[in-house]
Protein backbone atom coordinates (compact mmCIF):
# COMPACT_ATOMS: atom_id res chain seq x y z
CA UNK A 1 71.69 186.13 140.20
CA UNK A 2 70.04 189.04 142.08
CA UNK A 3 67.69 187.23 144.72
CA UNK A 4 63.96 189.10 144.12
CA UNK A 5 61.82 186.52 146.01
CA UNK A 6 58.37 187.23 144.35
CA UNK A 7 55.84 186.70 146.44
CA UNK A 8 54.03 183.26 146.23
CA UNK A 9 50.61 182.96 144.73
CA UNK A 10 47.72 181.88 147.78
CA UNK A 11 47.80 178.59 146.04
CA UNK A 12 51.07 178.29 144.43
CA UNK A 13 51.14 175.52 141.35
CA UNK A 14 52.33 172.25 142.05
CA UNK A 15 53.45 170.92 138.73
CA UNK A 16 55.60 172.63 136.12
CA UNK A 17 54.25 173.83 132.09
CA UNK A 18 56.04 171.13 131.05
CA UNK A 19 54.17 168.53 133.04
CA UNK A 20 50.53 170.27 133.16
CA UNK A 21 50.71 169.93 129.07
CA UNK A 22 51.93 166.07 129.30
CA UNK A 23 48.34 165.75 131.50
CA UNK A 24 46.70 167.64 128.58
CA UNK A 25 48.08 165.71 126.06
CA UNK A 26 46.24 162.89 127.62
CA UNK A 27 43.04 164.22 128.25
CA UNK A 28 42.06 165.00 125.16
CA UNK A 29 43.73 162.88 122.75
CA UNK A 30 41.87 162.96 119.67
CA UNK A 31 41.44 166.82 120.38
CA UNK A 32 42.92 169.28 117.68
CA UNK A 33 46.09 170.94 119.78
CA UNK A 34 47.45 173.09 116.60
CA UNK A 35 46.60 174.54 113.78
CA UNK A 36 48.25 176.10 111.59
CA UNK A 37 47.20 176.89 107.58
CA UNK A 38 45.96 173.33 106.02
CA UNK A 39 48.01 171.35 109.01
CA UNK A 40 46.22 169.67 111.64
CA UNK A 41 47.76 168.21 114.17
CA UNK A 42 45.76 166.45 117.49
CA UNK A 43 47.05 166.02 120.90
CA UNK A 44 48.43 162.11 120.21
CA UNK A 45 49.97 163.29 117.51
CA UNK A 46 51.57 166.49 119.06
CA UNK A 47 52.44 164.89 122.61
CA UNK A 48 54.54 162.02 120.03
CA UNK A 49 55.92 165.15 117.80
CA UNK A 50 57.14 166.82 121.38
CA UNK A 51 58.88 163.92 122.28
CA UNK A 52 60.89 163.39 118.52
CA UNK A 53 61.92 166.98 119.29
CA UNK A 54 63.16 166.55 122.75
CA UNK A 55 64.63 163.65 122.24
CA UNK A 56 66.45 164.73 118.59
CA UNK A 57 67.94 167.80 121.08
CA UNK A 58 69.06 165.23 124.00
CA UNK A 59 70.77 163.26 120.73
CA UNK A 60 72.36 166.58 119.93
CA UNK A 61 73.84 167.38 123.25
CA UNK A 62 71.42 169.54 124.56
CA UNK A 63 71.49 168.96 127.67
CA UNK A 64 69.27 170.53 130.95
CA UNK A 65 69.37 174.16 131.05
CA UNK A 66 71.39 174.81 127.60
CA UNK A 67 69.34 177.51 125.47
CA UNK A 68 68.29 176.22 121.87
CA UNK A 69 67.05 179.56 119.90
CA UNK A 70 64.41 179.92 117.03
CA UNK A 71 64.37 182.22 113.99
CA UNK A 72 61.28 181.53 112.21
CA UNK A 73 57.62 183.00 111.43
CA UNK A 74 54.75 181.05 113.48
CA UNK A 75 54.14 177.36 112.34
CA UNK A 76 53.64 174.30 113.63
CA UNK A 77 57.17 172.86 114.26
CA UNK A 78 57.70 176.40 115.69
CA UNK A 79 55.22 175.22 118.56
CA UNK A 80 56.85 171.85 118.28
CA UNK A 81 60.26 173.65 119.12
CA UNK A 82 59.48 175.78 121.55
CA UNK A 83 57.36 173.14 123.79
CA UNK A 84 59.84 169.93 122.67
CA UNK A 85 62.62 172.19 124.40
CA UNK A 86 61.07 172.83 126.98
CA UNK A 87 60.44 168.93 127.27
CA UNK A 88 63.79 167.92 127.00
CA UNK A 89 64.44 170.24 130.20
CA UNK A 90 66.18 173.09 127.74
CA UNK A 91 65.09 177.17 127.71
CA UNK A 92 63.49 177.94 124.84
CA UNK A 93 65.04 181.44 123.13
CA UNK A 94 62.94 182.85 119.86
CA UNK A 95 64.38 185.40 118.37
CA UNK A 96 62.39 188.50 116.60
CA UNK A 97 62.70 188.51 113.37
CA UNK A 98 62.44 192.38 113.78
CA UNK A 99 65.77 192.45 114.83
CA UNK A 100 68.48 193.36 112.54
CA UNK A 101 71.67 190.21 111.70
CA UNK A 102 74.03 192.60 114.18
CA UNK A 103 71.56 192.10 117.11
CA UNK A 104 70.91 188.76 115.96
CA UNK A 105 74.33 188.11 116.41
CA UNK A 106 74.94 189.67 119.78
CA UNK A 107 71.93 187.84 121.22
CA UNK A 108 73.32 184.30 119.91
CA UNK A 109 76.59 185.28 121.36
CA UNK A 110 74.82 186.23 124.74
CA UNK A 111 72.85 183.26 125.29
CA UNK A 112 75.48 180.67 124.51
CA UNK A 113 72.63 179.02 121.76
CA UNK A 114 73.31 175.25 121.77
CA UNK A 115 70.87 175.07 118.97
CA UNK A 116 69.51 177.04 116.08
CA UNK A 117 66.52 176.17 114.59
CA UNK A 118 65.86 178.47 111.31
CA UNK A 119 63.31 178.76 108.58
CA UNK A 120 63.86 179.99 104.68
CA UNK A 121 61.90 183.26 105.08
CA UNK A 122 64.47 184.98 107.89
CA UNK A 123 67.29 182.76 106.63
CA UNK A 124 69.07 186.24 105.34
CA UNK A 125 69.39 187.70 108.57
CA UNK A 126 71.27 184.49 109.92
CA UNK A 127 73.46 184.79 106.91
CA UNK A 128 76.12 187.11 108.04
CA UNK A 129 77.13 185.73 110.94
CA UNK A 130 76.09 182.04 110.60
CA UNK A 131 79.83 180.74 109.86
CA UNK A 132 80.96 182.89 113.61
CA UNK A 133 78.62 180.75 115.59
CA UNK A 134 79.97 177.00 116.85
CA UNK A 135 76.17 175.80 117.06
CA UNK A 136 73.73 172.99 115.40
CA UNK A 137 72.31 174.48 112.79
CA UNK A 138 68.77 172.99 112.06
CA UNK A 139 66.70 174.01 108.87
CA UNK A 140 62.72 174.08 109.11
CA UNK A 141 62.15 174.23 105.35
CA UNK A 142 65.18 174.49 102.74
CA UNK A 143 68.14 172.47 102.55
CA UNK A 144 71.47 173.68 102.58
CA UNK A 145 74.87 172.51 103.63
CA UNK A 146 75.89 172.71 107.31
CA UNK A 147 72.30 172.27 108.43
CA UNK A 148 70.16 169.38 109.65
CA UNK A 149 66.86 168.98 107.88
CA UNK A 150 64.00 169.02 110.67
CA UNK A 151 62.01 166.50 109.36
CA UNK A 152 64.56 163.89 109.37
CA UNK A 153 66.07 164.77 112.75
CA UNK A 154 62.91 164.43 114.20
CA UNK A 155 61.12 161.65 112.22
CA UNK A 156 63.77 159.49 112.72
CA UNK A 157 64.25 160.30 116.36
CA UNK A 158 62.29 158.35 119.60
CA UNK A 159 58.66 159.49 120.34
CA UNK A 160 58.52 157.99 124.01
CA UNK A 161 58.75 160.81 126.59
CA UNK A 162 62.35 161.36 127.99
CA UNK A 163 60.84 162.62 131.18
CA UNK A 164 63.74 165.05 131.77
CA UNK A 165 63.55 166.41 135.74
CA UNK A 166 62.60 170.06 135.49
CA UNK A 167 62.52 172.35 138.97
CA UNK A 168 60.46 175.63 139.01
CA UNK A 169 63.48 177.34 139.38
CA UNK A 170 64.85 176.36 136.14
CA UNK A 171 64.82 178.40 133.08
CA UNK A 172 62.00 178.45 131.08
CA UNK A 173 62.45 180.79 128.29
CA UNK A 174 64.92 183.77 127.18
CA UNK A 175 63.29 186.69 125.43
CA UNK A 176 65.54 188.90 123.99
CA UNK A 177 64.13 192.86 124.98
CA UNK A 178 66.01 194.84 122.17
CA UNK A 179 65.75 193.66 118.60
CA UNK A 180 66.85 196.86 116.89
CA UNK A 181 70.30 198.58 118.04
CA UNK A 182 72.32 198.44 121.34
CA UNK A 183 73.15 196.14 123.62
CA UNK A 184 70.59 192.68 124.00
CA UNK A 185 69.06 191.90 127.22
CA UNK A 186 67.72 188.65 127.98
CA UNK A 187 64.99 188.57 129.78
CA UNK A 188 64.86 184.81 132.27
CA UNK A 189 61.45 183.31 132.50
CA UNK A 190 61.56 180.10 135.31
CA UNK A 191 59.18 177.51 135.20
CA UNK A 192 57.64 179.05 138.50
CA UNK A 193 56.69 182.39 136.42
CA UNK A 194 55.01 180.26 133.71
CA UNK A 195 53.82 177.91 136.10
CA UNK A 196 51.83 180.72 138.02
CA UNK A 197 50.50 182.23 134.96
CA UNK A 198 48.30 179.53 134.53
CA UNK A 199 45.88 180.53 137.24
CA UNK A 200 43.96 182.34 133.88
CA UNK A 201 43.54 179.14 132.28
CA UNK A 202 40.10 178.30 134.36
CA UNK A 203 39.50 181.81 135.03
CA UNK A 204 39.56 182.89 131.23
CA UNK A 205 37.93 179.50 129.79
CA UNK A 206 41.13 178.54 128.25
CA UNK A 207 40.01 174.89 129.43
CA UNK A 208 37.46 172.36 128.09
CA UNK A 209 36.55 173.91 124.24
CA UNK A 210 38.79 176.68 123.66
CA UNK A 211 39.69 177.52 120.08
CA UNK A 212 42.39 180.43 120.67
CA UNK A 213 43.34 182.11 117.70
CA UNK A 214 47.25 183.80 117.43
CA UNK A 215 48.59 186.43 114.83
CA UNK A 216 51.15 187.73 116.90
CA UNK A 217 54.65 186.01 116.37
CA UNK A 218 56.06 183.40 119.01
CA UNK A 219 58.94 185.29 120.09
CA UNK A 220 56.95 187.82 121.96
CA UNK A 221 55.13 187.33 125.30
CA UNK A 222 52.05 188.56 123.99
CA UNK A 223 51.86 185.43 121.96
CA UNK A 224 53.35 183.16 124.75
CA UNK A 225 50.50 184.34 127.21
CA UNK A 226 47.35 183.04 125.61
CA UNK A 227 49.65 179.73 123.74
CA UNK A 228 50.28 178.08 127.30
CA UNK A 229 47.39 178.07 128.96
CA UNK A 230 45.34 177.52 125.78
CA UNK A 231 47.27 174.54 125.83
CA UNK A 232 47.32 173.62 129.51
CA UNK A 233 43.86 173.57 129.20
CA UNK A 234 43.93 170.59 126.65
CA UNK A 235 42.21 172.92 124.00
CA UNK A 236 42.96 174.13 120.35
CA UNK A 237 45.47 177.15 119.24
CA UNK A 238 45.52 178.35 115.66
CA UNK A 239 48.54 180.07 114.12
CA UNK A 240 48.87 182.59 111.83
CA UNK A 241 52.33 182.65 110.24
CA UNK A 242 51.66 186.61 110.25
CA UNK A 243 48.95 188.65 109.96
CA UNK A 244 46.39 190.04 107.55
CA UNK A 245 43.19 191.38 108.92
CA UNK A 246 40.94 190.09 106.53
CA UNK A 247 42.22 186.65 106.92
CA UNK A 248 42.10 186.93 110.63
CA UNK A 249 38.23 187.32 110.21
CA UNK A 250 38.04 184.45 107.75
CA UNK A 251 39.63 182.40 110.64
CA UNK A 252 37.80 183.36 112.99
CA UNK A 253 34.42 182.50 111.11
CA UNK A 254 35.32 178.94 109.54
CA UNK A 255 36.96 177.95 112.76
CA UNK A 256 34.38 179.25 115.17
CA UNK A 257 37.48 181.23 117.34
CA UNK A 258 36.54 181.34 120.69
CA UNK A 259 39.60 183.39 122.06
CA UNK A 260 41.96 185.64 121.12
CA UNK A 261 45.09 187.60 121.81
CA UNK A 262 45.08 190.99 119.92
CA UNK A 263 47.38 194.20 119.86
CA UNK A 264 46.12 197.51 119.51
CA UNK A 265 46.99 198.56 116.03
CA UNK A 266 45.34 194.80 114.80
CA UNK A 267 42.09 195.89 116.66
CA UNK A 268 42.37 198.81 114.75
CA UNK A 269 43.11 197.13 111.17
CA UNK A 270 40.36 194.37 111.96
CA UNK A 271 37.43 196.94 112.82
CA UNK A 272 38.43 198.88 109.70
CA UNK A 273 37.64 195.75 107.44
CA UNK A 274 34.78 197.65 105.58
CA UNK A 275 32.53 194.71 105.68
CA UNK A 276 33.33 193.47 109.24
CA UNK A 277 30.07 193.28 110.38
CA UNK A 278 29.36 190.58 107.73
CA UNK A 279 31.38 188.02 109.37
CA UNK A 280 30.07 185.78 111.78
CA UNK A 281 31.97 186.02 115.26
CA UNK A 282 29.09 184.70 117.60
CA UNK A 283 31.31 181.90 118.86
CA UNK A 284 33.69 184.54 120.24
CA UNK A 285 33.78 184.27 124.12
CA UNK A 286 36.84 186.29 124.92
CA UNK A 287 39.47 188.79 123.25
CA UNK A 288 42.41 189.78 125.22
CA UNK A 289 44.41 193.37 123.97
CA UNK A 290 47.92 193.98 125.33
CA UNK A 291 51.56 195.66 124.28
CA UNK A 292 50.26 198.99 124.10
CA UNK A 293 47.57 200.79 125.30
CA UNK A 294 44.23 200.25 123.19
CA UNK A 295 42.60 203.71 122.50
CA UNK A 296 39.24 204.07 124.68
CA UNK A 297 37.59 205.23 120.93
CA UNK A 298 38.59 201.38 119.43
CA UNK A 299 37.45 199.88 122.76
CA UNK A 300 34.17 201.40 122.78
CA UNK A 301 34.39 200.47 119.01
CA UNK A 302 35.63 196.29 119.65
CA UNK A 303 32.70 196.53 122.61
CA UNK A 304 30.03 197.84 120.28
CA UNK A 305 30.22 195.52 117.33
CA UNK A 306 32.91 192.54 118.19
CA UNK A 307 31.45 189.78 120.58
CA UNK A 308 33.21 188.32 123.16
CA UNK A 309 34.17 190.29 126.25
CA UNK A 310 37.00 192.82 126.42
CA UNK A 311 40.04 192.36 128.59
CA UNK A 312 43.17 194.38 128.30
CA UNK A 313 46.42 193.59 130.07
CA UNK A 314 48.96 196.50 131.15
CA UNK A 315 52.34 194.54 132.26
CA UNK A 316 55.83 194.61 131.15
CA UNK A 317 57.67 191.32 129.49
CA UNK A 318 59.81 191.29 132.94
CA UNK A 319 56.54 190.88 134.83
CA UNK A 320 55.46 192.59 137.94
CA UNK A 321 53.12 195.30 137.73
CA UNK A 322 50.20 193.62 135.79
CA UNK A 323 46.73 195.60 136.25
CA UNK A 324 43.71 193.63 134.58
CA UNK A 325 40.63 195.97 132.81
CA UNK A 326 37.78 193.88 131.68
CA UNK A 327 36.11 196.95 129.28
CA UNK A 328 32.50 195.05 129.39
CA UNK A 329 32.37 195.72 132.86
CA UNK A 330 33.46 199.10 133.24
CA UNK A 331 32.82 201.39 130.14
CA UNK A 332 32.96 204.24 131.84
CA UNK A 333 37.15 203.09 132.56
CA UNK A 334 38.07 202.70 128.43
CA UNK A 335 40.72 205.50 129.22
CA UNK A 336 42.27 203.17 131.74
CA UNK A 337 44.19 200.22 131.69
CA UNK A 338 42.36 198.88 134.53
CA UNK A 339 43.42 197.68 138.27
CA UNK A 340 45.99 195.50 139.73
CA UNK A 341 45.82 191.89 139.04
CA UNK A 342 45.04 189.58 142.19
CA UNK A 343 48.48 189.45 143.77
CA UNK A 344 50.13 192.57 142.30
CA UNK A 345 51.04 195.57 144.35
CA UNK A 346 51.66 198.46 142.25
CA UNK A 347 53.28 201.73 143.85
CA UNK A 348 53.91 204.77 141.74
CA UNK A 349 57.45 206.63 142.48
CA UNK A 350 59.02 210.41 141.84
CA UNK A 351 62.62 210.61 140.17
CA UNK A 352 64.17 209.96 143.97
CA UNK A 353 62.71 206.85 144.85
CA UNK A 354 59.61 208.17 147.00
CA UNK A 355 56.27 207.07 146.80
CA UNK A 356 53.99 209.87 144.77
CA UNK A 357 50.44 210.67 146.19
CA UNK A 358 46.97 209.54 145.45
CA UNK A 359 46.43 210.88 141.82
CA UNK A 360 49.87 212.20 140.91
CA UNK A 361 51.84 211.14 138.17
CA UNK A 362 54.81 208.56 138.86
CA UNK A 363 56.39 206.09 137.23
CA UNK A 364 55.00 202.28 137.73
CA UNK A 365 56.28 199.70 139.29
CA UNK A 366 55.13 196.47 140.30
CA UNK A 367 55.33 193.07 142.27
CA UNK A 368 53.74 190.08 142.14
CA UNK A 369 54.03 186.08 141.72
CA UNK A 370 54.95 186.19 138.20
CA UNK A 371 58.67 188.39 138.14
CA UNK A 372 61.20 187.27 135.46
CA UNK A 373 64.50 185.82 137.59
CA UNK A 374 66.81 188.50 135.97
CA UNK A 375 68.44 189.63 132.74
CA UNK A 376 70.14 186.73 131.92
CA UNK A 377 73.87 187.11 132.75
CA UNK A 378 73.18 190.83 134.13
CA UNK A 379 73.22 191.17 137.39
CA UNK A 380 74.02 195.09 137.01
CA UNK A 381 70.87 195.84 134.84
CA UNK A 382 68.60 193.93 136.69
CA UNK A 383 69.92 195.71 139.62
CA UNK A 384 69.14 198.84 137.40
CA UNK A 385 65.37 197.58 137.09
CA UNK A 386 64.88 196.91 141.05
CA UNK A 387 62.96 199.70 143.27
CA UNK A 388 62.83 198.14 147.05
CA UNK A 389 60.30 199.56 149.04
CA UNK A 390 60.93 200.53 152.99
CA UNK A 391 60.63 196.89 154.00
CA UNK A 392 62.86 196.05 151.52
CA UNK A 393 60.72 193.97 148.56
CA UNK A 394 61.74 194.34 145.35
CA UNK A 395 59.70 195.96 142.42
CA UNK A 396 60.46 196.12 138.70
CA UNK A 397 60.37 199.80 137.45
CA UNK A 398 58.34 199.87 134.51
CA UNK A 399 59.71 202.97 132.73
CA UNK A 400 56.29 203.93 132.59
CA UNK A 401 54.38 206.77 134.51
CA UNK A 402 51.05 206.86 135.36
CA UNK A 403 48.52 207.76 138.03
CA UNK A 404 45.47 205.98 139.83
CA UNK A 405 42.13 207.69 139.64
CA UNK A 406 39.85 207.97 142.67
CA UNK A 407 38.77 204.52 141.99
CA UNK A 408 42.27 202.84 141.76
CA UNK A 409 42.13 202.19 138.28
CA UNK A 410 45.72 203.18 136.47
CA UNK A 411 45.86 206.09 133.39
CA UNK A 412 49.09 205.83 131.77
CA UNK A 413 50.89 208.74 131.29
CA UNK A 414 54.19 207.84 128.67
CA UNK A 415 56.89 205.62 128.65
CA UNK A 416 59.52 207.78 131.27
CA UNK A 417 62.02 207.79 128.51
CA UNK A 418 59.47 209.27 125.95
CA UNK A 419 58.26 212.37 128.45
CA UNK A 420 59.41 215.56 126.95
CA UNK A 421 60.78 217.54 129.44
CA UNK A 422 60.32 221.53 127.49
CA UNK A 423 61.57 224.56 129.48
CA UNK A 424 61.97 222.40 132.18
CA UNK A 425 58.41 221.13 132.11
CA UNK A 426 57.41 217.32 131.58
CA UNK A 427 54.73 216.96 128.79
CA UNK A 428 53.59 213.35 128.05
CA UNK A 429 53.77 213.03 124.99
CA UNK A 430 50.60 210.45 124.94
CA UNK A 431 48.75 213.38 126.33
CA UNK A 432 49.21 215.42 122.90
CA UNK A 433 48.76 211.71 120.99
CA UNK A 434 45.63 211.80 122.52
CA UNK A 435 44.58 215.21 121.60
CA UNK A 436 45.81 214.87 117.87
CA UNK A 437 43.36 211.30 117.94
CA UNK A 438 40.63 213.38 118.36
CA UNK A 439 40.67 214.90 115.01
CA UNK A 440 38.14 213.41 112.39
CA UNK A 441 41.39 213.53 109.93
CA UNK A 442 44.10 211.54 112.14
CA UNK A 443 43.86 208.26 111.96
CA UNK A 444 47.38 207.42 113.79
CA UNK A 445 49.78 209.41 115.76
CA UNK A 446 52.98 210.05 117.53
CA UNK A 447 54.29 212.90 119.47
CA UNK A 448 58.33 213.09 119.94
CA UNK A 449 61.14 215.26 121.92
CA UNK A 450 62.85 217.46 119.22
CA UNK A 451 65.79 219.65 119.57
CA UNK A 452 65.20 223.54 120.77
CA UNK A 453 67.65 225.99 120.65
CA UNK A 454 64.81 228.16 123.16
CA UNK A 455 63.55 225.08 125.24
CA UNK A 456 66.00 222.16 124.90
CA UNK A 457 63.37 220.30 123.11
CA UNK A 458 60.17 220.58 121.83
CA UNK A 459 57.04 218.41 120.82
CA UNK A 460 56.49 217.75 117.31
CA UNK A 461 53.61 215.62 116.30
CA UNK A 462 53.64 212.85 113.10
CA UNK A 463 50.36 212.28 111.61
CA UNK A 464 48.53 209.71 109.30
CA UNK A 465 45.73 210.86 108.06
CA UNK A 466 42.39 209.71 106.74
CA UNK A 467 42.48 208.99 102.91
CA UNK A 468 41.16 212.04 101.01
CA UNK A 469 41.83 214.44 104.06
CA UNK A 470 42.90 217.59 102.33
CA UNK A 471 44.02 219.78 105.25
CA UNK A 472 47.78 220.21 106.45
CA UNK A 473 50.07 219.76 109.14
CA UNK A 474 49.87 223.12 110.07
CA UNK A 475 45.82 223.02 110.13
CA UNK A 476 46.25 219.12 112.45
CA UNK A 477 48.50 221.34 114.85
CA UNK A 478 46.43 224.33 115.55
CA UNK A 479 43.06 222.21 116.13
CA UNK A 480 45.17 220.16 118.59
CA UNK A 481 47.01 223.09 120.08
CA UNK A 482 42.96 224.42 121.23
CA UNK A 483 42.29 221.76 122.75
CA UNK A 484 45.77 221.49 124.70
CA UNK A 485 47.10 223.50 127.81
CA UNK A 486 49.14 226.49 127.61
CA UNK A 487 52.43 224.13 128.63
CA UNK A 488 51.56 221.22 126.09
CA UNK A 489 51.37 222.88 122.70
CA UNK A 490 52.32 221.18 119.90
CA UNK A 491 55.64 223.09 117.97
CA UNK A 492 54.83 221.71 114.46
CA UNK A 493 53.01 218.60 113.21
CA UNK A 494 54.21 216.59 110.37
CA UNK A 495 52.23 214.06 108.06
CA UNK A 496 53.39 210.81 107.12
CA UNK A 497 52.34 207.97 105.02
CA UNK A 498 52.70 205.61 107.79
CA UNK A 499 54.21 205.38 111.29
CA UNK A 500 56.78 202.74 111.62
CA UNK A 501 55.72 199.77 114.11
CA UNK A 502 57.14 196.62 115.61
CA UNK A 503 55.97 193.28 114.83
CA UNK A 504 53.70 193.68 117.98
CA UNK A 505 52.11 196.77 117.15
CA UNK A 506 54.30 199.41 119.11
CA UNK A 507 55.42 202.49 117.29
CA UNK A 508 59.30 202.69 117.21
CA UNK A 509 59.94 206.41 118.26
CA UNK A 510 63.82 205.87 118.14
CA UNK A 511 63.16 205.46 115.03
CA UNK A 512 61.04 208.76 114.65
CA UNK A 513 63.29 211.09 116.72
CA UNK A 514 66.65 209.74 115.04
CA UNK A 515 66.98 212.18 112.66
CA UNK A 516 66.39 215.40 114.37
CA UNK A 517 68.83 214.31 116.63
CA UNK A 518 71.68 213.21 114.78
CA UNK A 519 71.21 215.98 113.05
CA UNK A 520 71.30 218.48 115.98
CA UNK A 521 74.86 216.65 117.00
CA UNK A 522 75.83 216.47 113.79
């Protein structure tokens, strides 16, 4: 594996995930540690329901280092999986159950699953390819030949802690990157990255009281990110199996939610409940946003009526560039993503390599303690994702472009692969997103690359609209085109009924610009 040597944090962790949430366990026995729906479960009984898990894999085989891989929506014996893996000295691999049975199959294939831990609702997408893999195949809740039930494997197995021997530079997790077409990669966590991470638990009051309350599924680092260090810190997380916006609220009332770990489009969905302000959220402390950026208009919105501080998170699953923008503090900065976490150096490079100036655009990328260890198995690609400054320190290039203001607070541009480059001109395309967000009517938007026969491509904008908005595409393009430079214009705008999204909230613009692709080559 490609040798990145992250830089160490000024007081770099001692103990691993593994063993910081044994101490937990301890602490606070009697302590809820997850909820989930009508189950309960508190820290004696979770610590004993870790170690029937890591001790059912070590009766399996499963031995230090071997990958055992989840398909499943959040629950409680998900946590149980993920953290009695982890136990038994394993990497944990959850697969999204975005992903279609083909990349399911390819990321199986990839990560050499020892395991495969699978509940009824995704059970189709295993289904093709099931009978292919040479695995232990262990059902959550249905029965079916060829598959262990989970309650019995574990009830029956020993709840005294193995106390496997785990170094920080052991895999942690795998976390598959591409859940749609193409190739898999597999993203390599260590038990050092994780480890580090947990400087927030203190600083974010994950510790003593904490009621943290997660809608976002466990495959995704968005989730991961606020479920350790809730958890480190001996307090409570709540799981939604997946999300509804009303519910959320009704959560967040009866259980008196203290923190939270949003993505834009739920902010969005949550403020929109029309009698949101009827709920009572007082016992909110702190709501985190990451994934995408979160419009400055629903920040200004979440700051105005939600309570709790505001933090948003830029960063990348890989890790690296991580800036930090606490909206409370600076709401004159909701159009930024914020500054660079303590320990990150962020530089901003042109197409050859070379550093941009102060306040030009160039794409991100970062450094800092917490840098995955590689693309599991790829040395070429994470190769691919390495810039290495003049001293030689290695970065991971975000795909992302952006610029610093005058203060040093980062504006994102677009996602590199999603600028438009018309007549030989970049547009970013979240520029025009922007500008079409502005209209009273548009209530979401996307702005893609189409073919050109004059330009090579063109922008074309994709509109939702406002229920009982009358005007047209047409109408949505000209109001946007007057408020847009010369160079940005949009070439059409269509309207949709909705905008197609990943689990996490990101629209899926392969998706959007397929067709007027294909059928330019066609």
């Amino acid at each position: 594996m490609i040798e990145l040597s992250p830089p160490m944090p000024d007081d770099p962790p001692q103990q691993t995930v593994v063993e910081m949430i044994r101490a937990a366990a301890g602490r606070t026995p009697d302590r809820d540690a997850i909820v989930c729906g009508d189950q309960r479960l508190s820290w004696a009984r979770f610590d004993a329901r870790l170690n029937r898990v890591a001790n059912a894999l070590l009766g399996l085989g499963v031995t230090r280092g071997d990958r055992v891989a989840v398909l499943s929506p959040n629950s409680i014996a998900y946590a149980e999986v993920f953290l009695g893996t982890l136990r038994a000295g394993a990497c944990i691999t959850p697969l999204s159950t975005m992903a279609s049975p083909e990349a399911l199959h390819k990321m199986l294939l990839d990560c050499g699953a020892k395991a495969l831990f699978l509940a009824q609702d995704h059970a189709h997408l295993a289904a093709p390819f099931l009978d292919r893999l040479d695995l232990h195949r262990v059902a959550f809740d249905f029965t079916q030949p060829g598959f262990a039930d989970y309650a019995t494997l574990t009830d029956t197995a020993d709840d005294t802690d193995p106390m496997i021997g785990i170094d920080m530079a052991d895999a942690a997790n795998l976390i598959y990157s591409s859940g749609t077409t193409g190739t898999p990669k597999g993203i390599v966590h260590a038990h050092a990255m994780r480890a580090a991470q947990m400087d927030r638990v203190a600083a974010n009051g994950y510790d003593g009281d904490a009621r943290t309350l997660l809608s976002t599924p466990l495959y995704s680092n968005t989730t991961i990110v606020a479920f350790l260090p809730t958890l480190v810190g001996g307090s409570t997380v709540h799981l939604m199996p997946r999300f509804d916006a009303r519910r959320y609220l009704e959560i967040a009332q009866a259980e008196r939610i203290t923190h939270t770990m949003l993505v834009p489009v739920q902010y969005k969905r949550i403020m929109e409940v029309p009698d949101f302000d009827g709920f009572d959220l007082s016992a909110m402390r702190m709501k985190f946003s990451t994934s995408a950026p979160l419009r400055a208009d629903v920040k200004a919105d979440v700051l105005a009526r939600f309570p709790g501080k505001l933090v948003e998170y830029y960063g990348l699953t890989e890790g690296g560039g991580v800036t930090v923008l606490v909206a409370d503090d600076h709401p004159d900065k909701l159009h930024t993503v914020g500054t660079p976490a303590p320990g990150c150096t962020i530089k901003l490079i042109d197409g050859n390599g070379a550093e941009v100036a102060q306040g030009e655009v160039g794409e991100i990328c970062g450094r800092s303690p917490t840098m995955m260890a590689g693309y599991f198995g790829r040395d070429d690609l994470t190769a691919d994702s390495i810039w290495r400054d003049a001293g030689g320190l290695a970065y991971f290039r975000s795909g992302d472009m952006g610029r610093f203001d005058d203060d040093g607070f980062l504006i994102l541009s677009d996602r590199k692969k999603d600028m438009i480059i018309s007549g030989g001109l970049n547009i970013y395309a979240n520029d025009l997103e922007l500008a079409l967000l502005e209209d009273a009517d548009v209530t979401d938007a996307a702005v893609i690359g189409i073919p050109s026969d004059d330009w090579g491509e063109t922008p074309l904008g994709l509109v939702v609209l406002r229920a009982g908005a009358t005007r047209d595409g047409a109408a949505i393009r000209d109001a946007a085109n007057a408020r847009l430079g010369k160079s940005q214009r949009l070439a059409g705008v269509e309207v949709r009924d909705v905008l197609p999204r990943s689990s996490i909230g990101k629209i899926l613009k392969r998706e959007l610009r397929a067709p007027y692709w294909d059928k330019a080559e066609a």
